[in-house]
C-alpha atoms as a PDB file:
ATOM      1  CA  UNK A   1      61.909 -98.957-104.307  1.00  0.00           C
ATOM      2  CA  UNK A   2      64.233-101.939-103.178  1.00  0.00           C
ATOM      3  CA  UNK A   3      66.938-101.781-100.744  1.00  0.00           C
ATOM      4  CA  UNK A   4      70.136-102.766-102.656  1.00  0.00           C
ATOM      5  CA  UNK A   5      71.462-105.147-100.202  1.00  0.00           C
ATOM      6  CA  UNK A   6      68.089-107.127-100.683  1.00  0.00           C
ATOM      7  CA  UNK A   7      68.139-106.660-104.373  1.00  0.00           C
ATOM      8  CA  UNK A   8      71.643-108.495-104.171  1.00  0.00           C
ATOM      9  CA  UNK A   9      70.152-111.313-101.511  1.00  0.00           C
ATOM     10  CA  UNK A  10      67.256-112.126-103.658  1.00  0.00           C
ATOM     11  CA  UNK A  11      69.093-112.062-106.832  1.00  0.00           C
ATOM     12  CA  UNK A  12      71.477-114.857-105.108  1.00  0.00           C
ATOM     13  CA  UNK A  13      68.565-116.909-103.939  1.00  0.00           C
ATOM     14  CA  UNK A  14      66.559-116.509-106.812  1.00  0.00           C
ATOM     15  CA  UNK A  15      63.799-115.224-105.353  1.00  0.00           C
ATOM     16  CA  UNK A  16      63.251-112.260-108.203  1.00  0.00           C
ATOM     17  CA  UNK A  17      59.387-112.294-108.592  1.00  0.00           C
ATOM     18  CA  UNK A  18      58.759-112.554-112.713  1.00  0.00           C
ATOM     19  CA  UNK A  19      57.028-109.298-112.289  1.00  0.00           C
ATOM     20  CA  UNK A  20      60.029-107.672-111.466  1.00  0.00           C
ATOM     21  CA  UNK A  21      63.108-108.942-113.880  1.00  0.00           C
ATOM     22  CA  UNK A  22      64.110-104.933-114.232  1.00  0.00           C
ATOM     23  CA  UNK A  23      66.496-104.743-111.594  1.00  0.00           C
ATOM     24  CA  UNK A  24      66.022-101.437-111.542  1.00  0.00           C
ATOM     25  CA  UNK A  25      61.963-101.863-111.075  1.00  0.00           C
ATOM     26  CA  UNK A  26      62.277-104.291-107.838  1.00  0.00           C
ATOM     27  CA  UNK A  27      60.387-103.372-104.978  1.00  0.00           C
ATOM     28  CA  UNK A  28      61.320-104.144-101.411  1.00  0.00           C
ATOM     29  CA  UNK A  29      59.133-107.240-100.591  1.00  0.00           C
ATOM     30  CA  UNK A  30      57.395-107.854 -97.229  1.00  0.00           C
ATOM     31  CA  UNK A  31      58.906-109.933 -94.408  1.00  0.00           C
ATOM     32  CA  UNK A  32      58.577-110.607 -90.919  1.00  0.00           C
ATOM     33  CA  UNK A  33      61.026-109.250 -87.997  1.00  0.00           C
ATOM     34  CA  UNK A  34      63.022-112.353 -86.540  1.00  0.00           C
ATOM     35  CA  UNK A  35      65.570-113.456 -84.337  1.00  0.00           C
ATOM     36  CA  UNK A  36      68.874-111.283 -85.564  1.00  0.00           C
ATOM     37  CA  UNK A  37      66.606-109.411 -87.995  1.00  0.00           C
ATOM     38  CA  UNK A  38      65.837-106.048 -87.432  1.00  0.00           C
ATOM     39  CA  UNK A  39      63.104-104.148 -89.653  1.00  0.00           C
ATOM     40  CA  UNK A  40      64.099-100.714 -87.974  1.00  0.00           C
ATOM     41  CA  UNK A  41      67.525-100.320 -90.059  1.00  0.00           C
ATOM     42  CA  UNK A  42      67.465 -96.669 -91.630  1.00  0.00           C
ATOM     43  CA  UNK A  43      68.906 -98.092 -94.794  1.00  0.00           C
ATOM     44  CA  UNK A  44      66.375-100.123 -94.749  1.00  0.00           C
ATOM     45  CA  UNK A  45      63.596 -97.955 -94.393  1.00  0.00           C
ATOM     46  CA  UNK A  46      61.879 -95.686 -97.536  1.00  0.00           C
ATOM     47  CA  UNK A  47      60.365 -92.378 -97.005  1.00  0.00           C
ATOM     48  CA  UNK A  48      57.255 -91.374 -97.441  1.00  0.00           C
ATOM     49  CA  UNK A  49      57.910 -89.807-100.874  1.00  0.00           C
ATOM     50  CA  UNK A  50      59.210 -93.312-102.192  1.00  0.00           C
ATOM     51  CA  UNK A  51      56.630 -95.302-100.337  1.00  0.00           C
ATOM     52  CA  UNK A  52      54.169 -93.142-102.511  1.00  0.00           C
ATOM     53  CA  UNK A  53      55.591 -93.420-105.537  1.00  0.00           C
ATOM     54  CA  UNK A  54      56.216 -97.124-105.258  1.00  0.00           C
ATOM     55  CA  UNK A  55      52.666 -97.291-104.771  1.00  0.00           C
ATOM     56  CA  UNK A  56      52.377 -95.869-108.144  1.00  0.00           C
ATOM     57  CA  UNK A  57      54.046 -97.471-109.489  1.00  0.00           C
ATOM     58  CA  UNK A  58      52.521-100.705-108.676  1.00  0.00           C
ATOM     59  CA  UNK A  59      48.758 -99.711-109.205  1.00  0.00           C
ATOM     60  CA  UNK A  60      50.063 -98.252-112.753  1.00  0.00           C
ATOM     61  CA  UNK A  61      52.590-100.235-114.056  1.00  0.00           C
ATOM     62  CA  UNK A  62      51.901-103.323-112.256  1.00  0.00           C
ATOM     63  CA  UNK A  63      48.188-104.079-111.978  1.00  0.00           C
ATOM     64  CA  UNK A  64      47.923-103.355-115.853  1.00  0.00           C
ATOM     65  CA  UNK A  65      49.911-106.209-117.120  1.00  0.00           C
ATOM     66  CA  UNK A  66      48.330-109.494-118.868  1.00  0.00           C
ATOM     67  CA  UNK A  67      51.229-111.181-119.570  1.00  0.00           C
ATOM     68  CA  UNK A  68      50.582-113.639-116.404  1.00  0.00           C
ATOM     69  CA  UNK A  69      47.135-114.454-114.551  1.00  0.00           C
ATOM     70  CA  UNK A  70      45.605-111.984-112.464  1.00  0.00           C
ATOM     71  CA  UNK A  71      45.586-114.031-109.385  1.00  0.00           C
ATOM     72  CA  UNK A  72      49.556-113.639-109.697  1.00  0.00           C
ATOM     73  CA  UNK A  73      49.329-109.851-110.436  1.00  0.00           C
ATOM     74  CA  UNK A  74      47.716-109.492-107.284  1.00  0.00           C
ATOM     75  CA  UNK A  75      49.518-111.695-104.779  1.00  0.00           C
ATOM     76  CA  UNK A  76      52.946-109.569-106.254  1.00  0.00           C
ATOM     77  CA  UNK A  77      51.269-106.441-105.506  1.00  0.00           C
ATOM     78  CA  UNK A  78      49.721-107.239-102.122  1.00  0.00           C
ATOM     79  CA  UNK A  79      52.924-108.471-100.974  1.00  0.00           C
ATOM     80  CA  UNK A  80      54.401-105.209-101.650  1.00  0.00           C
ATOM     81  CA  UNK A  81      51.851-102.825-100.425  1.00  0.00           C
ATOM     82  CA  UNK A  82      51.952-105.347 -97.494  1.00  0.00           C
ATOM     83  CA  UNK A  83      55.531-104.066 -97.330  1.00  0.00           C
ATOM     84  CA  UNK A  84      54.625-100.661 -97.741  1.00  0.00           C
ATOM     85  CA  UNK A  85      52.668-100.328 -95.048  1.00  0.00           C
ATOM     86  CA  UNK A  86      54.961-101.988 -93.056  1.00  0.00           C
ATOM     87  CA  UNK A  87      57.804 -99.129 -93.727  1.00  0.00           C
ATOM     88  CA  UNK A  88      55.198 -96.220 -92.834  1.00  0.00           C
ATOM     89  CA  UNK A  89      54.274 -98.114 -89.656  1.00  0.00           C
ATOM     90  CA  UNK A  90      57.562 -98.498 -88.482  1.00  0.00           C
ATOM     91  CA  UNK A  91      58.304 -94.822 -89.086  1.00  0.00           C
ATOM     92  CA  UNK A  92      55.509 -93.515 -87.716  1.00  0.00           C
ATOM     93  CA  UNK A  93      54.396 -91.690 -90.510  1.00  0.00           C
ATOM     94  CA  UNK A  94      52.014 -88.370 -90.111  1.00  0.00           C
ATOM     95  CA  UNK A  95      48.340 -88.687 -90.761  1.00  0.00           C
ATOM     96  CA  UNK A  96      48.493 -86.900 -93.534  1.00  0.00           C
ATOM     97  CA  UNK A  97      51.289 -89.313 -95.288  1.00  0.00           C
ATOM     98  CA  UNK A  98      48.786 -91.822 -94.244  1.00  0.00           C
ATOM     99  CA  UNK A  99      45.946 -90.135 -95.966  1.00  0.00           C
ATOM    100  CA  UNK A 100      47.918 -90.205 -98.935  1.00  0.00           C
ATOM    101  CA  UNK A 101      48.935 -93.903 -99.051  1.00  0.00           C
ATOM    102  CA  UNK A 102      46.401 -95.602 -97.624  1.00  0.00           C
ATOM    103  CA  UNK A 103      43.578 -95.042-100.191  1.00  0.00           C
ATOM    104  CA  UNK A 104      44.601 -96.518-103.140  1.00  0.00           C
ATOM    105  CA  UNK A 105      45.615 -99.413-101.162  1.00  0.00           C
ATOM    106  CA  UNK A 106      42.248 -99.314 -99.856  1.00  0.00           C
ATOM    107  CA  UNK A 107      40.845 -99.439-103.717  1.00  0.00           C
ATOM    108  CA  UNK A 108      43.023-101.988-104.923  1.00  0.00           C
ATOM    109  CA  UNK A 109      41.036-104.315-102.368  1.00  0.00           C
ATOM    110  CA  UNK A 110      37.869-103.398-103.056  1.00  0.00           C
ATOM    111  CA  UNK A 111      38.738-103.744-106.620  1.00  0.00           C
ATOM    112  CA  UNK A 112      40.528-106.915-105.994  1.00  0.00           C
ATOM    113  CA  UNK A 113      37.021-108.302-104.419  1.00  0.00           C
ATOM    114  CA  UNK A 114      35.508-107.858-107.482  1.00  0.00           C
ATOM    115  CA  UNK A 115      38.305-108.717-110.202  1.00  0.00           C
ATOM    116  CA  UNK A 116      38.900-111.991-108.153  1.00  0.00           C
ATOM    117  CA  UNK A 117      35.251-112.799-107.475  1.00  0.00           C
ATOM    118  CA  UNK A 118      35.444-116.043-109.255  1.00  0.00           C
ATOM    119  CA  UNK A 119      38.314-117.561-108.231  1.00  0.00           C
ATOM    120  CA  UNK A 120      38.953-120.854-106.934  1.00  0.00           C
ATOM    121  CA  UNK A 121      40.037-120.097-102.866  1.00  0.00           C
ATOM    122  CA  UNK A 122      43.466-121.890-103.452  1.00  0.00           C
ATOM    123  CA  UNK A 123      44.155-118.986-106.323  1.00  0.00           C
ATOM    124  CA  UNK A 124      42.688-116.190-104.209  1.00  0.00           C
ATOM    125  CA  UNK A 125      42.323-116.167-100.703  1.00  0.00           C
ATOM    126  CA  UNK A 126      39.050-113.688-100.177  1.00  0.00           C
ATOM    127  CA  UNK A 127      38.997-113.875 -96.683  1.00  0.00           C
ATOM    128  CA  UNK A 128      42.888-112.532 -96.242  1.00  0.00           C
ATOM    129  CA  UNK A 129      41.732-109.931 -98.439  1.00  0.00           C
ATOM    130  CA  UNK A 130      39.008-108.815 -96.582  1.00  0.00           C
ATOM    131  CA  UNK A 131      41.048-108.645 -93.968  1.00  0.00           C
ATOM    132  CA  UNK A 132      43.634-106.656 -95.125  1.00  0.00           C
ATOM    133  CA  UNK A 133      40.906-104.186 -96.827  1.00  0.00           C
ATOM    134  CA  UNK A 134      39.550-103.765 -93.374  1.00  0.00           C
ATOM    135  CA  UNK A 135      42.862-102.921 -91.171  1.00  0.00           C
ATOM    136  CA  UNK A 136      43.656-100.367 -93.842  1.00  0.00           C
ATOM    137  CA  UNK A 137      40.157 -98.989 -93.976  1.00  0.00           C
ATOM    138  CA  UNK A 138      39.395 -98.806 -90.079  1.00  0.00           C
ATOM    139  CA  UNK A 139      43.126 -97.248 -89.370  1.00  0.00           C
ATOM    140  CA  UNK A 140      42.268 -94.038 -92.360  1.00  0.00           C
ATOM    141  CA  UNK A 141      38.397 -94.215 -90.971  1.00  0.00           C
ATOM    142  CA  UNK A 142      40.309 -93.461 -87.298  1.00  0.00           C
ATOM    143  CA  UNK A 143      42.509 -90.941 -88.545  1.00  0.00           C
ATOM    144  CA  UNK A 144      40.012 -89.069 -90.098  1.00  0.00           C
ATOM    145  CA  UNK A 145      37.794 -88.835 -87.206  1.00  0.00           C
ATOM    146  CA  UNK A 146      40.706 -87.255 -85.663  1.00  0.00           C
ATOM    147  CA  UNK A 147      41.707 -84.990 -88.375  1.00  0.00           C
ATOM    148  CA  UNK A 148      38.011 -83.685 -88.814  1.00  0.00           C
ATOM    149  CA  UNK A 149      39.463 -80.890 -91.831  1.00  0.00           C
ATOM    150  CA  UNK A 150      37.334 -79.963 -94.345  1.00  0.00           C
ATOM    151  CA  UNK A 151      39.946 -80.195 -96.982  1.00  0.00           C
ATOM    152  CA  UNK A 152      39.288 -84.663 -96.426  1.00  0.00           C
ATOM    153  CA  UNK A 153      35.938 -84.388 -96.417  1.00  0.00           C
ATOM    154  CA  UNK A 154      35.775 -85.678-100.265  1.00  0.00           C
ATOM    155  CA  UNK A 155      38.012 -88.390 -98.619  1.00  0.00           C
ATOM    156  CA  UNK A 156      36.017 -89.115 -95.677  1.00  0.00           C
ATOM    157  CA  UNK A 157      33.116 -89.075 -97.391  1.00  0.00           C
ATOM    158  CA  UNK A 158      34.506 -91.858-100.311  1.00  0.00           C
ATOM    159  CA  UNK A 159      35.966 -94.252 -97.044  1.00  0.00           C
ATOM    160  CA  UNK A 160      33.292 -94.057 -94.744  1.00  0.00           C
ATOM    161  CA  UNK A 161      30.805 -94.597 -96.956  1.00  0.00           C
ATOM    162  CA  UNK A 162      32.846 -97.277 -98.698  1.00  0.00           C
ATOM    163  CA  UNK A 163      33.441 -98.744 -95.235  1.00  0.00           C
ATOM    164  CA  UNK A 164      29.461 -99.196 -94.436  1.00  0.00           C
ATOM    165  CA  UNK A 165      28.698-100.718 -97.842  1.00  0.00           C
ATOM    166  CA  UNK A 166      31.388-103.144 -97.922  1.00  0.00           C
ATOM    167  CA  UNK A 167      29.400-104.167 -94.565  1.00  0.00           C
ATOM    168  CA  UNK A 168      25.970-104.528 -95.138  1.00  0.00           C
ATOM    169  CA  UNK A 169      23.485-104.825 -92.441  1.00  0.00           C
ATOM    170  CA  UNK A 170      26.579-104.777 -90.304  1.00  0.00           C
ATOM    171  CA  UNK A 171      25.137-102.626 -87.247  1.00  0.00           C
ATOM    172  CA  UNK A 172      28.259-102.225 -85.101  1.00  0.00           C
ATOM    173  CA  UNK A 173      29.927-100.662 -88.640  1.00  0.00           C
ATOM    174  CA  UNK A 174      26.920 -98.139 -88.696  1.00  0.00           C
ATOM    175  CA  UNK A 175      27.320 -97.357 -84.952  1.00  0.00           C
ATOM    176  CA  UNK A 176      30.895 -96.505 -86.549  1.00  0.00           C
ATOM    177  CA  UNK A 177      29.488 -94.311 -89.178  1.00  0.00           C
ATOM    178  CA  UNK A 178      27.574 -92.089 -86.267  1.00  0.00           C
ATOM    179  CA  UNK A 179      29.989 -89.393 -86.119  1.00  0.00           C
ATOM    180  CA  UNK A 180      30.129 -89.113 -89.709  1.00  0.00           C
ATOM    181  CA  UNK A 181      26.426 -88.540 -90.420  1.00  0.00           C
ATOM    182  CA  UNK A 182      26.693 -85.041 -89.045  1.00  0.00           C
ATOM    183  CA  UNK A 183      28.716 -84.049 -91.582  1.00  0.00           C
ATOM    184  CA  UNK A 184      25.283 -84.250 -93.919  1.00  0.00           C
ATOM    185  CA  UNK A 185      27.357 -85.775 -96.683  1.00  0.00           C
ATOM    186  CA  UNK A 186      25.095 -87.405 -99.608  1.00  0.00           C
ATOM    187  CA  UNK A 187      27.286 -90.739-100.031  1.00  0.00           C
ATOM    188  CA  UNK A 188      27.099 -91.696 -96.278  1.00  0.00           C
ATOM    189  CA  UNK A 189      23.997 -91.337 -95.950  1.00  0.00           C
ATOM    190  CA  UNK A 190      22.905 -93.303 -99.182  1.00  0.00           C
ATOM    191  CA  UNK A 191      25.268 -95.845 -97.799  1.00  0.00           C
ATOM    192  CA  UNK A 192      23.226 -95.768 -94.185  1.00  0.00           C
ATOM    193  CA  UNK A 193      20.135 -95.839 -95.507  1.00  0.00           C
ATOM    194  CA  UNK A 194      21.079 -99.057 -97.847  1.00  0.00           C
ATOM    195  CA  UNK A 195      22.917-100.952 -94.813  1.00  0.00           C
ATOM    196  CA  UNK A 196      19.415-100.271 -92.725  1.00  0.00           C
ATOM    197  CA  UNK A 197      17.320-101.696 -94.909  1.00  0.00           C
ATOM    198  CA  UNK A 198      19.262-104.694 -95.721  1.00  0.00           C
ATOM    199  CA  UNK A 199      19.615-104.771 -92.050  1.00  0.00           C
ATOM    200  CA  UNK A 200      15.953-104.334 -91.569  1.00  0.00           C
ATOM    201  CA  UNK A 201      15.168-107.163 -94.445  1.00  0.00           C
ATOM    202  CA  UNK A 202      13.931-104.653 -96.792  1.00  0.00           C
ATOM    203  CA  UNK A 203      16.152-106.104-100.022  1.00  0.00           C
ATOM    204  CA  UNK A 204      14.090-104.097-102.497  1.00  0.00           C
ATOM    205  CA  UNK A 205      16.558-101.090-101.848  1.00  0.00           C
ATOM    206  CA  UNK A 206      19.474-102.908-103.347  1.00  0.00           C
ATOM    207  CA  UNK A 207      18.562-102.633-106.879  1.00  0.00           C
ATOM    208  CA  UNK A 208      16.671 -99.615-106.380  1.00  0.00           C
ATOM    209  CA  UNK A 209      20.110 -97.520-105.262  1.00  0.00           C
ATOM    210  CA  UNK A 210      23.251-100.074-106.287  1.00  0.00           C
ATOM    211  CA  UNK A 211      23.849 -97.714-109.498  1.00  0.00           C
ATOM    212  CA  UNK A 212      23.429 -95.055-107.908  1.00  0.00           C
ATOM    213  CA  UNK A 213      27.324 -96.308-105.643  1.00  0.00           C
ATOM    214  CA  UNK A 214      30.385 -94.721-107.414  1.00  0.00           C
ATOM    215  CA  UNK A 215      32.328 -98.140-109.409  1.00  0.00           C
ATOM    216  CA  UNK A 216      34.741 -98.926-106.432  1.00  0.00           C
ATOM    217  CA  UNK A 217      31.703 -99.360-103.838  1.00  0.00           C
ATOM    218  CA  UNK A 218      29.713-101.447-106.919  1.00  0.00           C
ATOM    219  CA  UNK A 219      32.897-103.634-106.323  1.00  0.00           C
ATOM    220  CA  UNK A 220      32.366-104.526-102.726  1.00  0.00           C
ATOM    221  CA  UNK A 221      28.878-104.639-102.584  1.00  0.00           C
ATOM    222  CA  UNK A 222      28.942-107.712-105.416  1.00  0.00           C
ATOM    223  CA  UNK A 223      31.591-109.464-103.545  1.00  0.00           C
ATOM    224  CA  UNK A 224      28.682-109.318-101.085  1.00  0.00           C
ATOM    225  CA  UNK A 225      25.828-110.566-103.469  1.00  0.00           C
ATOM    226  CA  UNK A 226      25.840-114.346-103.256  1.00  0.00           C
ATOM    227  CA  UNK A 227      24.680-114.225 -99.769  1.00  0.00           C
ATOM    228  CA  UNK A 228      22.360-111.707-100.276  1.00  0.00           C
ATOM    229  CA  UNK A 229      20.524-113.458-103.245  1.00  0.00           C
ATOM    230  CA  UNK A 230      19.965-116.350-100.852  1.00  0.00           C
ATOM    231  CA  UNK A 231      18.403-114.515 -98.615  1.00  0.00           C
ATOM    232  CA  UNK A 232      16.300-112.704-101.526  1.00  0.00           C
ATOM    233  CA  UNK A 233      14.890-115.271-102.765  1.00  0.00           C
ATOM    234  CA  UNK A 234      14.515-116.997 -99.637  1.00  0.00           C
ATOM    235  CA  UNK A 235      12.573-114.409 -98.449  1.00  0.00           C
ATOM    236  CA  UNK A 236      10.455-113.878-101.551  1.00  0.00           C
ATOM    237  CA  UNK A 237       9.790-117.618-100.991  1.00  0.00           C
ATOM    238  CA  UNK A 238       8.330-117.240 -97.845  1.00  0.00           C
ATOM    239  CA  UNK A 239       6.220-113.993 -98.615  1.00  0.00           C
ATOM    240  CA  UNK A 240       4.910-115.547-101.987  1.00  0.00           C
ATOM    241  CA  UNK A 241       4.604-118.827-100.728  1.00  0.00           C
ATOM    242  CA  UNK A 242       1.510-120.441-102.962  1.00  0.00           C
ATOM    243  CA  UNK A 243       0.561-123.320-104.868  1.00  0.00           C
ATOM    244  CA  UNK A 244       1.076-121.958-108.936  1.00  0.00           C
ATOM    245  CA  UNK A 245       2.145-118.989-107.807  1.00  0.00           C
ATOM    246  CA  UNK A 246       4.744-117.833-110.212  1.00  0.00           C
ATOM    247  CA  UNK A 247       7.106-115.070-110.842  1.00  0.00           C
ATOM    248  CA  UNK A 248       9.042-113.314-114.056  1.00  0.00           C
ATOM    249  CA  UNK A 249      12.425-114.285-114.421  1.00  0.00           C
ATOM    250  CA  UNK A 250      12.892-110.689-115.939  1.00  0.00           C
ATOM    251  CA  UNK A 251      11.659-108.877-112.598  1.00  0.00           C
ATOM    252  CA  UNK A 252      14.185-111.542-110.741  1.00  0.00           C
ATOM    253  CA  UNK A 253      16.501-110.796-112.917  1.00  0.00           C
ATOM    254  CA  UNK A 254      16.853-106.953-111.833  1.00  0.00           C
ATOM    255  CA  UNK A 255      15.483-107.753-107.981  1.00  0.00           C
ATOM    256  CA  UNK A 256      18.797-109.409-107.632  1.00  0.00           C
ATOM    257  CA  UNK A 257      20.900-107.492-109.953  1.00  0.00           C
ATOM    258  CA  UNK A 258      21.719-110.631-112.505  1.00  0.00           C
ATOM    259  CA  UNK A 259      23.116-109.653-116.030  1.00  0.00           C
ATOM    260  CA  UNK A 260      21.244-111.844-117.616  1.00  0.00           C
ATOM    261  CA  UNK A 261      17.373-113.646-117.061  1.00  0.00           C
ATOM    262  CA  UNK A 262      19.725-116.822-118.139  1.00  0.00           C
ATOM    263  CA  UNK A 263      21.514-116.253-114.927  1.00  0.00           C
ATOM    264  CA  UNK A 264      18.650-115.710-112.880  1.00  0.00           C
ATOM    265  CA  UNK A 265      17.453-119.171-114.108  1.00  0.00           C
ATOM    266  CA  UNK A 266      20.472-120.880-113.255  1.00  0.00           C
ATOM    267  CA  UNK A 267      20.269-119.423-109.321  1.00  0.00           C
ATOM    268  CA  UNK A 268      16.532-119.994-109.383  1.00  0.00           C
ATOM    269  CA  UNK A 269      17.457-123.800-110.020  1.00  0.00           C
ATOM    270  CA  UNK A 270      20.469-123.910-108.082  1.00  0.00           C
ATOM    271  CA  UNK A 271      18.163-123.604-105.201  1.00  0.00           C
ATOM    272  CA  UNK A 272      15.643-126.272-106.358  1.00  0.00           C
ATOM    273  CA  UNK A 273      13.306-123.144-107.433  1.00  0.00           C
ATOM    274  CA  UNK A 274      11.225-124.618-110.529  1.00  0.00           C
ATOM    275  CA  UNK A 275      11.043-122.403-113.423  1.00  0.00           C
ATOM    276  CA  UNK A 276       8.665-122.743-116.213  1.00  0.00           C
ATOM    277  CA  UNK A 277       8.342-120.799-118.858  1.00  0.00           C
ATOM    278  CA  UNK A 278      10.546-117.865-117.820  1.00  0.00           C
ATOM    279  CA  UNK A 279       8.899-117.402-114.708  1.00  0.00           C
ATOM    280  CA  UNK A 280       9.928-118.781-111.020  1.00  0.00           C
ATOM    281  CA  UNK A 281       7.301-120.961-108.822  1.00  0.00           C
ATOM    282  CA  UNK A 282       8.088-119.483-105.650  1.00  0.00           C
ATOM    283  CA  UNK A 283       7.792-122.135-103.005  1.00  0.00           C
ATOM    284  CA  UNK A 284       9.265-122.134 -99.407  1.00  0.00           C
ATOM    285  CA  UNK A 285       9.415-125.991 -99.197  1.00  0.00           C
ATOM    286  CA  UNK A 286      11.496-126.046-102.790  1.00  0.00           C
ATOM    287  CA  UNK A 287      13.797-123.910-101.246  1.00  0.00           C
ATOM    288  CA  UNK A 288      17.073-125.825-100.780  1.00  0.00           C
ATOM    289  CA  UNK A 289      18.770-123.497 -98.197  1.00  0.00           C
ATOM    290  CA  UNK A 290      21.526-126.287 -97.701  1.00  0.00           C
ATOM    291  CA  UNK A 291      23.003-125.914-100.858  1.00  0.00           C
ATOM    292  CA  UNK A 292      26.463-123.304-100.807  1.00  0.00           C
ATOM    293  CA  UNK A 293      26.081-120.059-102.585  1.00  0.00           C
ATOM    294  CA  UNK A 294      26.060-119.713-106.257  1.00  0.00           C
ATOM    295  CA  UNK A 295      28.996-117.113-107.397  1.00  0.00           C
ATOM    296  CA  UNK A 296      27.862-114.921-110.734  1.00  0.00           C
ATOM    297  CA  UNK A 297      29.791-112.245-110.922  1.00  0.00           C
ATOM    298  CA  UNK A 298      27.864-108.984-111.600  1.00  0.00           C
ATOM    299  CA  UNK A 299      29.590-106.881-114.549  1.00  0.00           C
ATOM    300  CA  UNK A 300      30.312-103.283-113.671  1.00  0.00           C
ATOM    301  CA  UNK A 301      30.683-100.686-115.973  1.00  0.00           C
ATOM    302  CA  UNK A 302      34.510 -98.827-115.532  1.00  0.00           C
ATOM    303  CA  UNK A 303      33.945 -95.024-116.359  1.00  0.00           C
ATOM    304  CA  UNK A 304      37.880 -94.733-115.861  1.00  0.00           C
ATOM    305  CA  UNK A 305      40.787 -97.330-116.580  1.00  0.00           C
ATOM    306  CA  UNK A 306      41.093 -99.580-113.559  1.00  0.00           C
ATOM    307  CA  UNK A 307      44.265 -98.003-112.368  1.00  0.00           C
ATOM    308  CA  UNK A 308      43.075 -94.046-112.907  1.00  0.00           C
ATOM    309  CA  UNK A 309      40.100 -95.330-110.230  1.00  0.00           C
ATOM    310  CA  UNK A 310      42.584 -96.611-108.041  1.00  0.00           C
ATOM    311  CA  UNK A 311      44.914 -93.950-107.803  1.00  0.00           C
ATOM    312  CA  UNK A 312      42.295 -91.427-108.116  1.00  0.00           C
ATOM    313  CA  UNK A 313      43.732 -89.973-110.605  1.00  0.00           C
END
């Protein structure tokens, strides 16, 4: 998984990640092509065979241990799959290799969004993230418009639909998803008809389908729900604008899929919403839109050990 004349470099420089004191468990780290550096060498360079089980290894082996922060865990493995990528891109590896190593990748971002939601941004960089969950997304999404085989249409229809929901409201992503609505696939078109309405303002649709999104798509769309309770309640604000006009905390509480009515009280107030007596005085001019986004992380239920989801095992 580790070229041996980097194994010997790093060793020397002491650059052996804690996560990898097994010399014989290293794996090749990512770095950038410089002046008398060349990234091309064929010694250099794993095959697509390795390159997939080094991926295994990582989302097995790897992501499961507790030993150190998660926030470390991660960083470690995005560096590698960073480096992974890297390898097959340099090779020009077939779409189907591609097929094979870019999905998991793809999950352990998603997942990542979730695991990580809380995180202070110097311990987890959300927007890099993002990013990185969206090159390897839109590069399989483009390969399997090409490919159009019915053997990936399981695949297609997990990515593209993952794709849309990860991008709410997002029109130019649904303008994406056109092609793939012919194929009359259930997902995709649960995740089209949720990104229209939240596109369209009609937030009711969230809680009505968000269990209804396999756990990996349950991870993105929370990632997504800070800015879309804002805009919830200050909607609801708006439309129920009226002097002792009040709302349960327990309807709230599933409107904008809280864990807890506690919760729901603590964003209600976060916004200058008054509560009394477990129901919300919804009032446009209490509405403090100024204030930044309040983070609760909404718990999802794991059918499957995190890395089995991953891997799709």
């Amino acid at each position: 998984m580790c070229p041996s004349e980097e194994i010997t470099m790093r060793k020397s420089k002491k650059l052996v990640h804690q996560l990898e004191r097994d010399p014989k468990k290293m794996v090749k780290s990512f770095s950038r092509s410089a002046a008398g550096r060349l990234l091309n060498k064929p010694h250099l360079l794993r095959p697509p065979p390795v390159l997939k089980s080094t991926i295994s290894y990582l989302l097995n082996d790897v992501l499961t241990v507790t030993k150190v922060p998660f926030n470390v865990v991660y960083h470690f493995i995005d560096d590698r799959l960073s480096a992974v990528r890297q390898d097959a891109t340099i090779q020009e590896v077939s779409n189907q290799d591609w097929m094979a190593i870019l999905p998991p990748i793809i999950r352990f971002y998603a997942y990542s969004a979730y695991k990580c939601y809380e995180y202070d941004v110097n311990a987890f960089d959300t927007f890099l993230n993002t990013k990185h969950f969206h090159e390897c997304i839109l590069k399989l999404v483009k390969i399997l418009l090409e490919d159009n085989n019915e053997s990936t249409d399981e695949l297609c229809s997990e990515m593209v639909s993952l794709l849309i929901v990860a991008n709410l409201g997002d029109y130019s992503v649904l303008q994406q998803a056109l092609p793939f609505i012919l194929k009359k696939n259930v997902l995709i078109k649960k995740a089209v008809l949720l990104s229209v309405n939240i596109l369209n303002g009609n937030f009711e649709r969230l809680f009505k389908m968000y269990n209804q999104f396999p756990a990996v798509h349950q991870c993105v769309i929370g990632a997504q729900l800070p800015k879309l309770r804002k805009y919830i309640l200050r909607s609801m604000c708006t439309a129920f604008n009226c002097k002792n006009n009040y709302f349960p905390i327990s309807i709230l509480t599933e409107i904008l899929l809280h864990n807890t009515d506690q919760e729901t009280t603590k964003e209600c107030k976060h916004y200058c919403i008054t509560v009394i007596d477990d129901k919300a005085e919804l009032s446009k001019n209490s509405f403090n839109n100024d204030v930044d986004e309040l983070r609760l992380k909404k718990t999802i239920e794991f059918s499957d050990n995190v890395s089995s989801m991953i891997l799709n095992n």
